[in-house]
C-alpha atoms as a PDB file:
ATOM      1  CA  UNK A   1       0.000   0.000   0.000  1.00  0.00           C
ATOM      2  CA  UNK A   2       1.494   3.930  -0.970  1.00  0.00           C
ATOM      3  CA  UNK A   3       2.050   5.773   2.213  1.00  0.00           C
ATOM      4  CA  UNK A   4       0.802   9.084   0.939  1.00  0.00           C
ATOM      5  CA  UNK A   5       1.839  12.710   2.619  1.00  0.00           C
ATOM      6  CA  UNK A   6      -1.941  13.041   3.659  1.00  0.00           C
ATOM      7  CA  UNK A   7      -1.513   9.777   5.879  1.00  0.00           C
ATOM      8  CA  UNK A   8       1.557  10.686   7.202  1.00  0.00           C
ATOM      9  CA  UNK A   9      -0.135  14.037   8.355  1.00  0.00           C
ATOM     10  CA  UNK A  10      -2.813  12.580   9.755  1.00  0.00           C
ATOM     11  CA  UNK A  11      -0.741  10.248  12.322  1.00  0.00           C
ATOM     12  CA  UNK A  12       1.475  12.601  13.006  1.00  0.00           C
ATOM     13  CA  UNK A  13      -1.691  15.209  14.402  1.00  0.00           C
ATOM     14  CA  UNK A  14      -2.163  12.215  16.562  1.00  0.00           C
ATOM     15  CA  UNK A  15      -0.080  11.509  17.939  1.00  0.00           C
ATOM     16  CA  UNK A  16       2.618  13.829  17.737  1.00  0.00           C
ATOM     17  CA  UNK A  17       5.289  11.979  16.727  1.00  0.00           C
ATOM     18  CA  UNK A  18       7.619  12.694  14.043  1.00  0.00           C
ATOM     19  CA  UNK A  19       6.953  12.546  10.292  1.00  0.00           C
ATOM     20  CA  UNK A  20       9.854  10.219   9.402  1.00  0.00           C
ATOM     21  CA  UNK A  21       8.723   7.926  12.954  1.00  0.00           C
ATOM     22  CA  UNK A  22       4.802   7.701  11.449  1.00  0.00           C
ATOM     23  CA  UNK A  23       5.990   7.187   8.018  1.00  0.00           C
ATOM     24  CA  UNK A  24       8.099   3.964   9.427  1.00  0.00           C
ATOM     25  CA  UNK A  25       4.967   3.429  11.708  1.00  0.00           C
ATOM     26  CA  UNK A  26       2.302   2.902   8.720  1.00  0.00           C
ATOM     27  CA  UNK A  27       4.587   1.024   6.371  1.00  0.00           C
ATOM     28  CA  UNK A  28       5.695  -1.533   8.797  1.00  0.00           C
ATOM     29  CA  UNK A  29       1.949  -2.146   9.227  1.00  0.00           C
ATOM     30  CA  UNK A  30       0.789  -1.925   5.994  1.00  0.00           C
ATOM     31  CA  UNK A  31      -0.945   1.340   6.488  1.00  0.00           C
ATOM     32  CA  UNK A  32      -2.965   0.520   9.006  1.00  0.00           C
ATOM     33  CA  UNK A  33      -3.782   3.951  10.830  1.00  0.00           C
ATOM     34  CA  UNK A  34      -4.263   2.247  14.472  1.00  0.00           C
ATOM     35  CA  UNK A  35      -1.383  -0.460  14.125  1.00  0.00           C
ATOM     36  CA  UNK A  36       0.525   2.924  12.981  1.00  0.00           C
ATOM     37  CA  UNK A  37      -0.679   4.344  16.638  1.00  0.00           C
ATOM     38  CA  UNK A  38       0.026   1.292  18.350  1.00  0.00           C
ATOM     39  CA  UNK A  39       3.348   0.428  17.025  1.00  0.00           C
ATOM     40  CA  UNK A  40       4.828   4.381  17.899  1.00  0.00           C
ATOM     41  CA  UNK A  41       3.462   3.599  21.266  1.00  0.00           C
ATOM     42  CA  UNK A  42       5.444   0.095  21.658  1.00  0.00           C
ATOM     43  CA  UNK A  43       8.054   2.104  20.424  1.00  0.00           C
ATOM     44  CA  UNK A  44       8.287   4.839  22.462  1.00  0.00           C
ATOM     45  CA  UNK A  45       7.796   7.380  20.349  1.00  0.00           C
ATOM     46  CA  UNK A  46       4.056   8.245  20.720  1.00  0.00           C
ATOM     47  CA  UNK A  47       4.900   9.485  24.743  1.00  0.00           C
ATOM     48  CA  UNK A  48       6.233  12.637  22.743  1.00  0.00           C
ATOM     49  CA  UNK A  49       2.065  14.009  22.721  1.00  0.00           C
ATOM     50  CA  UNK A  50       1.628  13.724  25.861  1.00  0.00           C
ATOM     51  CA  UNK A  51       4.753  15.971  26.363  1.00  0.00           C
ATOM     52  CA  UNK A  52       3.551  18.554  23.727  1.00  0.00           C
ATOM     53  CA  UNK A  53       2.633  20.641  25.831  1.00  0.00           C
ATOM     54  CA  UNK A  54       5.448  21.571  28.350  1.00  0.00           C
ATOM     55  CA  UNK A  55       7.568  24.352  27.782  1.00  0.00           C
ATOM     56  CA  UNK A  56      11.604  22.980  27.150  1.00  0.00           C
ATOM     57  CA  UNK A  57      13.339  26.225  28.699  1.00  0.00           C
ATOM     58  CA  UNK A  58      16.372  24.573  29.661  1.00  0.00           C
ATOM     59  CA  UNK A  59      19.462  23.041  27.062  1.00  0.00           C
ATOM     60  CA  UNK A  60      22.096  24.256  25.128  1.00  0.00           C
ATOM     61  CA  UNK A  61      23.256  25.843  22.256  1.00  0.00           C
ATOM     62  CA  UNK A  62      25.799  23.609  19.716  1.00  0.00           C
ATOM     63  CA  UNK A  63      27.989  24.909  17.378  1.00  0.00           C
ATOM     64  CA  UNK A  64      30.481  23.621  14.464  1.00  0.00           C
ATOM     65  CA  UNK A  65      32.500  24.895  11.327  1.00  0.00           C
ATOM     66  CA  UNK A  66      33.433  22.457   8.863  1.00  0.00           C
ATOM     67  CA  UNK A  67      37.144  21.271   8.516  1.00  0.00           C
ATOM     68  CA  UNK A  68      37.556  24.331   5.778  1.00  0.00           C
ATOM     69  CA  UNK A  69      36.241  26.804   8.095  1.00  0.00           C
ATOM     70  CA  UNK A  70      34.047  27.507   5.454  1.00  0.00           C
ATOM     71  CA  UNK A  71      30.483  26.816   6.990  1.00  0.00           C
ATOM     72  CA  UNK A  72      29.047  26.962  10.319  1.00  0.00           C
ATOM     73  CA  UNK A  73      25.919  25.651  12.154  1.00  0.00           C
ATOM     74  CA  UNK A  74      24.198  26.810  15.146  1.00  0.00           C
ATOM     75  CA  UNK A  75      21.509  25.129  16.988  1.00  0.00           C
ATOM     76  CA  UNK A  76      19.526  25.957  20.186  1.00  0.00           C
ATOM     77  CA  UNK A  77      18.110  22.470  21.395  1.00  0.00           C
ATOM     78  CA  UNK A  78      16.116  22.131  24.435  1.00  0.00           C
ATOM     79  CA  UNK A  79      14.674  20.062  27.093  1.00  0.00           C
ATOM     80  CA  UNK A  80      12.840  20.435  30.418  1.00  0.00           C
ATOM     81  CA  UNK A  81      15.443  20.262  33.016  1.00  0.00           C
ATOM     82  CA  UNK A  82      18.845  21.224  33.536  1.00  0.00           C
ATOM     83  CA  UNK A  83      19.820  18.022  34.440  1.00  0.00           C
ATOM     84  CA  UNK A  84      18.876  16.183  31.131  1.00  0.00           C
ATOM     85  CA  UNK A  85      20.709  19.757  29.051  1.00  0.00           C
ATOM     86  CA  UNK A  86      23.676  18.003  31.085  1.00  0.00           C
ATOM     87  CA  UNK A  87      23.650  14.188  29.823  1.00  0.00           C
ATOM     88  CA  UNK A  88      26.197  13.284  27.731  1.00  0.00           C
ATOM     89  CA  UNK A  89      23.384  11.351  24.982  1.00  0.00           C
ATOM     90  CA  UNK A  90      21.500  14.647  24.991  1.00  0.00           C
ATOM     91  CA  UNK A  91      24.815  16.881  24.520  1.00  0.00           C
ATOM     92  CA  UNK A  92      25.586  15.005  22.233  1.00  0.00           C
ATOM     93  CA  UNK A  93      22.631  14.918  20.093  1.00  0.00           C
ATOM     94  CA  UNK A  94      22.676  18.697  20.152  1.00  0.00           C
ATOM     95  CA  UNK A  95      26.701  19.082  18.757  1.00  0.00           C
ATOM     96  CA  UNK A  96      25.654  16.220  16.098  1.00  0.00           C
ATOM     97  CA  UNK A  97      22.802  18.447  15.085  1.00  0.00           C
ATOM     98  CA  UNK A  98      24.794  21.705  14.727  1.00  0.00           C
ATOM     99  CA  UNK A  99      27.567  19.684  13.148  1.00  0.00           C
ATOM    100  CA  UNK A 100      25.370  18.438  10.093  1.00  0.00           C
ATOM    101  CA  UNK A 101      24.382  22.082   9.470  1.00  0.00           C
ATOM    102  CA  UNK A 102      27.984  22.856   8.716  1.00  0.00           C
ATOM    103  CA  UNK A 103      28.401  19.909   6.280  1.00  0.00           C
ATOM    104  CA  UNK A 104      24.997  19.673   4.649  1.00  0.00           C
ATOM    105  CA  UNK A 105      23.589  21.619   1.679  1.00  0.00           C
ATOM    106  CA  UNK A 106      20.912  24.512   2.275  1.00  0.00           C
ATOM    107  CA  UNK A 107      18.005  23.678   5.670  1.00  0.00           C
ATOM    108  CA  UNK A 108      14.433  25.092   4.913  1.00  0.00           C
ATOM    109  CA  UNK A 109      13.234  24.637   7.957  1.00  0.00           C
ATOM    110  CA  UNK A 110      13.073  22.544  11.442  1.00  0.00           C
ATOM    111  CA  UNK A 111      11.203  19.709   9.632  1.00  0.00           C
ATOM    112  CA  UNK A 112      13.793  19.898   7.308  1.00  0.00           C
ATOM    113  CA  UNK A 113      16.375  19.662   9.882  1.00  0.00           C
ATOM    114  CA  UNK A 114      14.787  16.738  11.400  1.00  0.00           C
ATOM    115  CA  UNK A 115      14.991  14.785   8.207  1.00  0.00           C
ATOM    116  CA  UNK A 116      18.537  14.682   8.341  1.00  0.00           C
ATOM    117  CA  UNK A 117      20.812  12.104   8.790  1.00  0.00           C
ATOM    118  CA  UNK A 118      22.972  12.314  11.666  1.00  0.00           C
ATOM    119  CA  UNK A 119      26.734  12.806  10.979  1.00  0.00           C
ATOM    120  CA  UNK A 120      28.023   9.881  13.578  1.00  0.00           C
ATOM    121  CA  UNK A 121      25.013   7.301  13.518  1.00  0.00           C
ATOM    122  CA  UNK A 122      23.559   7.739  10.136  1.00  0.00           C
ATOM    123  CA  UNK A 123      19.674   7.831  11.140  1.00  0.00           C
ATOM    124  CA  UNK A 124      17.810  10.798  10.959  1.00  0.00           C
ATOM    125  CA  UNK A 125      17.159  13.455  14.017  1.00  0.00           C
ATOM    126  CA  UNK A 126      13.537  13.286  14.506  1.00  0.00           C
ATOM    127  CA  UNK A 127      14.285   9.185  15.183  1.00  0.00           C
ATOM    128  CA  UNK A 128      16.981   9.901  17.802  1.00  0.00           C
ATOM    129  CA  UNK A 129      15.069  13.383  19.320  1.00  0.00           C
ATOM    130  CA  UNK A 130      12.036  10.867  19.917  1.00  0.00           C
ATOM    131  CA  UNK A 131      13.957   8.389  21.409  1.00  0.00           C
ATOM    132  CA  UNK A 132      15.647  10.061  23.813  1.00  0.00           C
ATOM    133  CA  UNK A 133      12.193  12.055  25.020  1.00  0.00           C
ATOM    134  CA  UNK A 134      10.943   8.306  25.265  1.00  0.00           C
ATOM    135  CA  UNK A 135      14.220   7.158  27.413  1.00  0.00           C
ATOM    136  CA  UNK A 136      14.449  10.372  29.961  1.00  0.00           C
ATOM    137  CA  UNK A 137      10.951  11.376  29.926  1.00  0.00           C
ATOM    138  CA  UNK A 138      11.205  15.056  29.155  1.00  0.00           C
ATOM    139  CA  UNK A 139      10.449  16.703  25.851  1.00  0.00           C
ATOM    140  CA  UNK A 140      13.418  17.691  23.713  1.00  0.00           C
ATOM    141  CA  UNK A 141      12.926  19.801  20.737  1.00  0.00           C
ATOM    142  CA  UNK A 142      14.859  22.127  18.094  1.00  0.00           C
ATOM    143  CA  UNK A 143      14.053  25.918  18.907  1.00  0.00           C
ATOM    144  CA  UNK A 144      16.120  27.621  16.310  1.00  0.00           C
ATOM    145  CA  UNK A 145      19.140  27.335  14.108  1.00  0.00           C
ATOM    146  CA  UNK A 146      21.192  29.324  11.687  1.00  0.00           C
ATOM    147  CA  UNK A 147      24.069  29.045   9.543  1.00  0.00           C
ATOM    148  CA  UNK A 148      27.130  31.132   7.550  1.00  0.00           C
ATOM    149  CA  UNK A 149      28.953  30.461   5.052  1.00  0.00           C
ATOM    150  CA  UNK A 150      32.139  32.312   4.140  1.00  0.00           C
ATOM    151  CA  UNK A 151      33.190  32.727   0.519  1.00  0.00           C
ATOM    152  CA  UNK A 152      36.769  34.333  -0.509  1.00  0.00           C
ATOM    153  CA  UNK A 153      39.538  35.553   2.564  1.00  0.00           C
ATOM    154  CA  UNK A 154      36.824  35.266   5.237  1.00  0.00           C
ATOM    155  CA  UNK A 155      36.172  32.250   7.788  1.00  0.00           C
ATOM    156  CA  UNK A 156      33.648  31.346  10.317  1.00  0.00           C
ATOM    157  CA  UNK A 157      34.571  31.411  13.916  1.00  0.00           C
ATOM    158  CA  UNK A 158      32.670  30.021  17.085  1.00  0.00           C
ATOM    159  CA  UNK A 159      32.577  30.940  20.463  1.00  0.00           C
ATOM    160  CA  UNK A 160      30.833  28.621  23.496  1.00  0.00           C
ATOM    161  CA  UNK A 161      31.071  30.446  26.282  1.00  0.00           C
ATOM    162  CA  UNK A 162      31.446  28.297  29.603  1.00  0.00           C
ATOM    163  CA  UNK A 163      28.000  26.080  30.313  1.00  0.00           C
ATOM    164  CA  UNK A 164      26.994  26.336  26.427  1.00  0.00           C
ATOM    165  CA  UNK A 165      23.906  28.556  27.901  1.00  0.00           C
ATOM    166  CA  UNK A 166      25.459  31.375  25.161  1.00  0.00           C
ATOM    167  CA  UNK A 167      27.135  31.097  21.847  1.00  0.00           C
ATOM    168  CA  UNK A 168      28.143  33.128  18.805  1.00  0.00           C
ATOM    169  CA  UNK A 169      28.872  32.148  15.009  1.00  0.00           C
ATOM    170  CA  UNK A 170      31.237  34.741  13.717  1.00  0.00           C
ATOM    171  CA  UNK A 171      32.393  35.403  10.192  1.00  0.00           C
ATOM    172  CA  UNK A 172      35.348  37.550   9.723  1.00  0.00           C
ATOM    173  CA  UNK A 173      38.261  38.113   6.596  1.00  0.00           C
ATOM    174  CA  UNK A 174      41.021  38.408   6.831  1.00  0.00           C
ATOM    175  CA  UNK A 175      43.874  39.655   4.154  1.00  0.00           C
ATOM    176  CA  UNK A 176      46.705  37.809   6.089  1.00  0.00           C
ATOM    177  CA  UNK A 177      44.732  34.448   7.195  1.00  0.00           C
ATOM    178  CA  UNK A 178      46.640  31.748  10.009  1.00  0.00           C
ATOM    179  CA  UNK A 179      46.758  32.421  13.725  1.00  0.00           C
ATOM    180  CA  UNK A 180      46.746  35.802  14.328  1.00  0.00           C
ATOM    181  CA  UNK A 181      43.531  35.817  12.610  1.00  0.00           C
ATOM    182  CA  UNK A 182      41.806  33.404  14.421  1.00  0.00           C
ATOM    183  CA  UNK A 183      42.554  34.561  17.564  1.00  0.00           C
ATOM    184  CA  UNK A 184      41.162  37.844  16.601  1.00  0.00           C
ATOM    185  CA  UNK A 185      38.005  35.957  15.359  1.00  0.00           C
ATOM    186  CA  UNK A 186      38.050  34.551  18.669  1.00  0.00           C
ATOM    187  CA  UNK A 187      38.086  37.457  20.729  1.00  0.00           C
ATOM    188  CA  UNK A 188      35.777  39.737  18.632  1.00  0.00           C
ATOM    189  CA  UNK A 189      32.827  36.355  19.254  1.00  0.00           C
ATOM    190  CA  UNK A 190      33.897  37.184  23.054  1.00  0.00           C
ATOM    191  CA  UNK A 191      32.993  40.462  22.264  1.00  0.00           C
ATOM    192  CA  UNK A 192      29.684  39.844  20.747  1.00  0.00           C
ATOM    193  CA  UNK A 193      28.582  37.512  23.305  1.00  0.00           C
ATOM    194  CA  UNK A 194      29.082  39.798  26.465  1.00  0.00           C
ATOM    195  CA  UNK A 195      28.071  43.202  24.629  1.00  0.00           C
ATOM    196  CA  UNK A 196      24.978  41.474  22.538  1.00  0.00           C
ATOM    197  CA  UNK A 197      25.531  43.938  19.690  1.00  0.00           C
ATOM    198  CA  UNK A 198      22.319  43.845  17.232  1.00  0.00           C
ATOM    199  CA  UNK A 199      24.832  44.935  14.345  1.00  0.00           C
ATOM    200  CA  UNK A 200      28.107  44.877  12.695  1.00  0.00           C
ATOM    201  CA  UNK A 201      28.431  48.520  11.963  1.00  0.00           C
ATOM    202  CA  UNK A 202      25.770  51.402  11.674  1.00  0.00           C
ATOM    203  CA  UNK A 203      24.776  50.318   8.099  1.00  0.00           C
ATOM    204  CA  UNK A 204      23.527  47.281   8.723  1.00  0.00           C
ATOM    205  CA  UNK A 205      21.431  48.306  12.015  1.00  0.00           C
ATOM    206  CA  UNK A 206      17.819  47.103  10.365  1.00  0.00           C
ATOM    207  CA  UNK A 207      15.902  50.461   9.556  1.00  0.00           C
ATOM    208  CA  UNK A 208      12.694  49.483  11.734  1.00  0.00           C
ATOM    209  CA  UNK A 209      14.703  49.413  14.706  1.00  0.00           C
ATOM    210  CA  UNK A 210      16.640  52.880  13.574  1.00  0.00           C
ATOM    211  CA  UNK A 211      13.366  54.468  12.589  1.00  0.00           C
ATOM    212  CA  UNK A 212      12.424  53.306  16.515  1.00  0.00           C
ATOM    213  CA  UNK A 213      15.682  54.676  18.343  1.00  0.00           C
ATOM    214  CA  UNK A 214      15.167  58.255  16.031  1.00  0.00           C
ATOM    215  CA  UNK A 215      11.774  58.468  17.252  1.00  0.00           C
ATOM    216  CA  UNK A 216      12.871  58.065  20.739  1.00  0.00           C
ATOM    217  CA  UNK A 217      15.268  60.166  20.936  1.00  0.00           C
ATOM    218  CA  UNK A 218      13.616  62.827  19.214  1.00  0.00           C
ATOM    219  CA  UNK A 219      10.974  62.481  22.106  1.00  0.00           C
ATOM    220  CA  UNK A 220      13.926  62.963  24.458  1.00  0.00           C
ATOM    221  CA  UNK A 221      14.995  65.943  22.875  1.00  0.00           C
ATOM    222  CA  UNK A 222      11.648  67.445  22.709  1.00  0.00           C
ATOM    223  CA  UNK A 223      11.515  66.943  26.385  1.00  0.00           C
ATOM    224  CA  UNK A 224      14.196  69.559  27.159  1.00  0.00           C
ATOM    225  CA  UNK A 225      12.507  72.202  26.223  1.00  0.00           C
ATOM    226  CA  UNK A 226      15.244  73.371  24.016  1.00  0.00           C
ATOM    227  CA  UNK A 227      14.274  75.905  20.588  1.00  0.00           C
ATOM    228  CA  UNK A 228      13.408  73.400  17.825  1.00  0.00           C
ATOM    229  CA  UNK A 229      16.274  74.119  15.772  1.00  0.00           C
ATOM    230  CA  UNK A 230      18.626  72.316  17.601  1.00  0.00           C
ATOM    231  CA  UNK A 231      16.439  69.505  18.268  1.00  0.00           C
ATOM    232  CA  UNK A 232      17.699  67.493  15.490  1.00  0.00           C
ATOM    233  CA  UNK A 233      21.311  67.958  17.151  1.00  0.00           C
ATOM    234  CA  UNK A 234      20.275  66.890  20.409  1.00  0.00           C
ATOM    235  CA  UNK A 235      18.639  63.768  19.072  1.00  0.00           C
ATOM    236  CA  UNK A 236      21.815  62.664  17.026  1.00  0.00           C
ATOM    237  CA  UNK A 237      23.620  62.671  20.289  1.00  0.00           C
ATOM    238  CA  UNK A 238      20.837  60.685  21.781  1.00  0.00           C
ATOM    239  CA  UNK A 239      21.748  58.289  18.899  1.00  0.00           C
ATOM    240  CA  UNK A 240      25.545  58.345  18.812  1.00  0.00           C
ATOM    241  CA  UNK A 241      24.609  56.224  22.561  1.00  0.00           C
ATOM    242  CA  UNK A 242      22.653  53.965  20.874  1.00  0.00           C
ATOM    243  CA  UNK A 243      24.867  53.072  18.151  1.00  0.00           C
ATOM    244  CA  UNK A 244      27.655  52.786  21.181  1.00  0.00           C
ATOM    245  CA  UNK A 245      25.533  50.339  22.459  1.00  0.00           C
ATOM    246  CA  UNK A 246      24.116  48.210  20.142  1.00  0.00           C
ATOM    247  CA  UNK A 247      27.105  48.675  17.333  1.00  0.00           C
ATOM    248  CA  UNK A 248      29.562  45.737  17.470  1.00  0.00           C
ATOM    249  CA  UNK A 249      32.196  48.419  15.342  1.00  0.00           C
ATOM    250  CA  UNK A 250      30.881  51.483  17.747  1.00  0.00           C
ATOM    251  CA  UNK A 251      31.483  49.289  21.407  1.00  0.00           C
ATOM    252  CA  UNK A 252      33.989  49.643  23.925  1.00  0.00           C
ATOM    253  CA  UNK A 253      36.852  47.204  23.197  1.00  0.00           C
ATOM    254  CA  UNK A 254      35.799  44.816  26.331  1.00  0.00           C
ATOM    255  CA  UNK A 255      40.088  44.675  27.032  1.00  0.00           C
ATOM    256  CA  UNK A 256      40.875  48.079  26.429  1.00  0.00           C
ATOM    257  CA  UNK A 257      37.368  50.753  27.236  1.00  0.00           C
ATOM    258  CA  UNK A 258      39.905  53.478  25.725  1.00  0.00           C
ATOM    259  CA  UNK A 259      39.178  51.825  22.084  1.00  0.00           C
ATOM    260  CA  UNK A 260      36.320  51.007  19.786  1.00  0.00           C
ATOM    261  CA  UNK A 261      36.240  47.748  18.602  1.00  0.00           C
ATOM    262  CA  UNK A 262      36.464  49.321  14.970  1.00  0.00           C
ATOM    263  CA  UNK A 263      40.083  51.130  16.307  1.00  0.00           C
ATOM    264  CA  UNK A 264      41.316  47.646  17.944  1.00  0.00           C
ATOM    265  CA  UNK A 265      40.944  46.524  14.428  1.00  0.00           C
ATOM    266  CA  UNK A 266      42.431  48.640  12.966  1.00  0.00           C
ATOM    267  CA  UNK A 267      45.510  48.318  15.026  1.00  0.00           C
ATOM    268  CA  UNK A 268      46.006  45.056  13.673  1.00  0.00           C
ATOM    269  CA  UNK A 269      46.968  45.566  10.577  1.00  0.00           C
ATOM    270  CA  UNK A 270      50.468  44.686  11.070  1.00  0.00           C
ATOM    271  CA  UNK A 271      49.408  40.861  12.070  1.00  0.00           C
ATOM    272  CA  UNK A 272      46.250  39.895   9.850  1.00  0.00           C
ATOM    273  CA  UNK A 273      46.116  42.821   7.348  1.00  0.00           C
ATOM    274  CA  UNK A 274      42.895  44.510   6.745  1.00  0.00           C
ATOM    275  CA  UNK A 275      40.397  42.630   8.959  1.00  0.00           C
ATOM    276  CA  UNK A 276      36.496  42.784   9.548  1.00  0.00           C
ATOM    277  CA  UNK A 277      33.370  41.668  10.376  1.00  0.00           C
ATOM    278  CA  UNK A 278      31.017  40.403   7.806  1.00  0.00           C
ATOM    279  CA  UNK A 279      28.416  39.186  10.206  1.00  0.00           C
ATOM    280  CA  UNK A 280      27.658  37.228  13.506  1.00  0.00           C
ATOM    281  CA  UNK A 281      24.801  34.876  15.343  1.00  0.00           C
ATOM    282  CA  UNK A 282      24.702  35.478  18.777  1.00  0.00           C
ATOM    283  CA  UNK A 283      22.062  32.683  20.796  1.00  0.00           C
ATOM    284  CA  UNK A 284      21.423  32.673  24.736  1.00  0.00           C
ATOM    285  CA  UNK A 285      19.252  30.161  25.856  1.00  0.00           C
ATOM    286  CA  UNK A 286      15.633  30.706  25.998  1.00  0.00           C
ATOM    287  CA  UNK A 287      15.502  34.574  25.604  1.00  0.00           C
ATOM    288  CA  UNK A 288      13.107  34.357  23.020  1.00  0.00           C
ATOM    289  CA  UNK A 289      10.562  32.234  25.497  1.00  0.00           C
ATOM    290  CA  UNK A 290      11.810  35.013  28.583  1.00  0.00           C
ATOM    291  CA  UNK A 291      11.175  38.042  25.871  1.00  0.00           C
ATOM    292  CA  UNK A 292       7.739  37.072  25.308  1.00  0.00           C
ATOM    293  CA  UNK A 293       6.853  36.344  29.275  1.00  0.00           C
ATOM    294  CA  UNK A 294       7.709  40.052  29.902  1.00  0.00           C
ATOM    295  CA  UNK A 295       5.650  41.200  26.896  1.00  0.00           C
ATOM    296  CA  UNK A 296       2.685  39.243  28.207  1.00  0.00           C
ATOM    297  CA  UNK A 297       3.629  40.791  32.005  1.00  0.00           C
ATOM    298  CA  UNK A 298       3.254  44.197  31.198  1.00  0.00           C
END
């Protein structure tokens, strides 16, 4: 009997298993919608639905750059507890993940994701995610990933910092690649993770969140009471702070506060040549879940 996408669907709203576990499920009994059910539960894999509903606000967050240093995966994957985030099988599933986004082709998509094979064991995510919320109980799921590639003179860099709670993806070129390089990389992912910049340099700041910080600190000026010709002066002052801020280039060098991190660069030249920042991912666990429990608060 042809498995069809329809019938794959329809198991899976049942019982909330993967699609590559119910596909499996209804060919090994011949289609058969409630042997499908059945075998995922004498599996393991149909505990997942009753688990559907907890929040997974603990984990990690995996990273990995392919031998090249060409490509690089990131992957927040959670759980329920702390104390599962800290198994070896779950850590493990997690690195595995993040390390087939730096040697596969182009991800669409979580269910895409899950479809992969695994880079060590061969079978695909959603198999090995399911079985290990069947062996420790708690749900385990993919929040978010991401990936860069580099092309030309620039390389990706990661940075875990201590606990795997917070990680960056960094790409940066180089005209002078080897060591020197990298351990500039390394420190300007430091950077990104302890100043949580929301861009490179003030070009690339996304225009919604410019058009927000003008609007702001046009308010601000307003507020002093100042004639409205030099409102427009005040304001830019307002936002010369926010690019300090929120500008990875515009920051306080986190080892010197006398430079920018645009000036520290520049004072390399002697070591890696012209050097820069192309772009950067920058994940801490769960802040997307804790950004939208203080919306709902206020």
């Amino acid at each position: 009997m042809e498995i069809t996408a329809k019938m794959v669907k329809e198991l899976r709203d049942k019982t909330s298993a993967g699609m590559m576990d119910c596909k499996k499920a209804l060919t090994e009994t011949g289609g058969d919608m409630e042997k499908a059910r059945d075998w995922l539960r004498e599996h393991g894999l149909a505990t997942v639905s009753k688990r559907s509903g907890r929040v997974a606000r603990e984990g990690l967050i995996a990273t990995a750059v392919s031998e090249d240093g060409k490509k690089g995966g990131i992957v927040e994957f959670n759980t329920e507890t702390d104390f599962v985030a800290k198994l070896d099988s779950f850590r493990g599933i997690a690195f595995n993940i993040a390390a087939a986004l730096a040697r596969g082709g182009p991800c669409t998509g979580v269910d895409d994701l899950l479809g992969r094979e695994c880079p060590v064991s061969g079978r695909v995510f959603s198999e090995i995610i399911n079985e290990n919320t069947a062996t420790t109980g708690e749900k385990s799921e993919i929040r978010r990933f991401a990936v860069i590639e580099a092309e030309g003179d620039s390389f990706v860099h990661a940075y875990n910092h201590a606990g795997d709670k917070l990680s960056v993806l960094l790409l940066a070129e180089a005209e002078k690649p080897g060591p020197a390089a990298v351990e500039a990389a390394h420190t300007l992912a430091m950077q990104v993770a302890a100043s949580s910049p929301v861009a490179v340099s003030r070009e690339d700041v996304p225009p919604d969140v410019l058009a927000r910080e003008r609007k702001v600190a046009m308010e601000i000026a307003r507020q002093t009471g100042k004639p409205e010709k030099i409102l427009e002066k005040i304001a830019e002052g307002q936002l010369a702070k926010f690019y300090k801020a929120a500008v990875l280039l515009d920051q306080e060098y986190i080892r010197d506060p006398a430079l920018t991190v645009g000036k520290w660069l520049g004072s390399l030249k002697g070591e890696t040549g012209r050097m820069s920042v192309r772009a950067f991912v920058r994940y801490q666990l769960a802040e997307e879940l804790e950004q939208a429990d203080s919306a709902q608060a206020q």
